[in-house]
C-alpha atoms as a PDB file:
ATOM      1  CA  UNK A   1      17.694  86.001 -37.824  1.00  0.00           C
ATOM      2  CA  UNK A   2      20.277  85.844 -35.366  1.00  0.00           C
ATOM      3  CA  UNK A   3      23.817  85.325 -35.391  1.00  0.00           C
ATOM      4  CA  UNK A   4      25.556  82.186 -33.522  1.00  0.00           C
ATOM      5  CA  UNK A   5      28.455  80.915 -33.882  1.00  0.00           C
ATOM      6  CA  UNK A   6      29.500  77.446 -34.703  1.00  0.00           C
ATOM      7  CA  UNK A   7      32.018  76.125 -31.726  1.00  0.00           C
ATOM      8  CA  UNK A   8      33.798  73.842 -33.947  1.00  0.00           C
ATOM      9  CA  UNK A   9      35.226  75.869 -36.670  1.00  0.00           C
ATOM     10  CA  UNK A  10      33.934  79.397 -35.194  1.00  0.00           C
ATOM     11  CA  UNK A  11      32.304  80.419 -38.131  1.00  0.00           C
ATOM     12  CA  UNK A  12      29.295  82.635 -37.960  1.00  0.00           C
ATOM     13  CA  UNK A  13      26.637  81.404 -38.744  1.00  0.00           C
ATOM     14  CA  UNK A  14      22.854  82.758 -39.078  1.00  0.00           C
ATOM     15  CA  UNK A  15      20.304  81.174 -36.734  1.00  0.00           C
ATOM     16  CA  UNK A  16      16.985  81.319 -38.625  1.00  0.00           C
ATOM     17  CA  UNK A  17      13.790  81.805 -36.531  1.00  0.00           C
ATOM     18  CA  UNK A  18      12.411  78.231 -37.765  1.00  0.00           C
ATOM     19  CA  UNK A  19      11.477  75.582 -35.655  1.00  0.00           C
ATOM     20  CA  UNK A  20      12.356  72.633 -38.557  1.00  0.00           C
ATOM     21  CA  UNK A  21      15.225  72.045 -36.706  1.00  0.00           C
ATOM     22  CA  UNK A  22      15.347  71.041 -33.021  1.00  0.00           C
ATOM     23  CA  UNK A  23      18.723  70.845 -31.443  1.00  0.00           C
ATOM     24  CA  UNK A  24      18.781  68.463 -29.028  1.00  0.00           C
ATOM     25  CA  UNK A  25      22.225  68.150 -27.201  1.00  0.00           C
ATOM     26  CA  UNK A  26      21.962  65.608 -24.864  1.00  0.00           C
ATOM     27  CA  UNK A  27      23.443  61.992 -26.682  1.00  0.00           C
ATOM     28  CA  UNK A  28      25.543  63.999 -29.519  1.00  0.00           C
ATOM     29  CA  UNK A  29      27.049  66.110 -27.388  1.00  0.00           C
ATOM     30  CA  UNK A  30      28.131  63.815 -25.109  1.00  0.00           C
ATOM     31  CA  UNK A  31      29.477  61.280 -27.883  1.00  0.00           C
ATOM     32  CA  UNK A  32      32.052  64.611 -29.036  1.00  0.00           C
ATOM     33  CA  UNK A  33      32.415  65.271 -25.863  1.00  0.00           C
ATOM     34  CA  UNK A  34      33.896  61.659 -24.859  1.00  0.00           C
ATOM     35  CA  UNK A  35      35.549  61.892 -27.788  1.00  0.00           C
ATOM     36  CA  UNK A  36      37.057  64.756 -27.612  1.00  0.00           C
ATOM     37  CA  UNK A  37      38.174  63.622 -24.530  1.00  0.00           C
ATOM     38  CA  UNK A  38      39.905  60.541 -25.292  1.00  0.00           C
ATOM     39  CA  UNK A  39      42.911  62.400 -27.468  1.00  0.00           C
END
């Protein structure tokens, strides 16, 4: 397992070497990122 960190609250967390979970940034990232940006 590897360690990565979690950009919103910069916690550690462990990245386990499953592929259950595909992380696709592309329309949730956006979304927080237009969000984020609106403030």
């Amino acid at each position: 397992a590897r360690i990565g960190r979690n950009p919103k609250t910069g916690e550690e967390v462990p990245i386990l070497p499953r592929r259950v979970l595909t992380f696709r940034p592309s329309h949730l990232m956006k979304e927080r990122v237009a969000a984020g940006n609106k403030r």
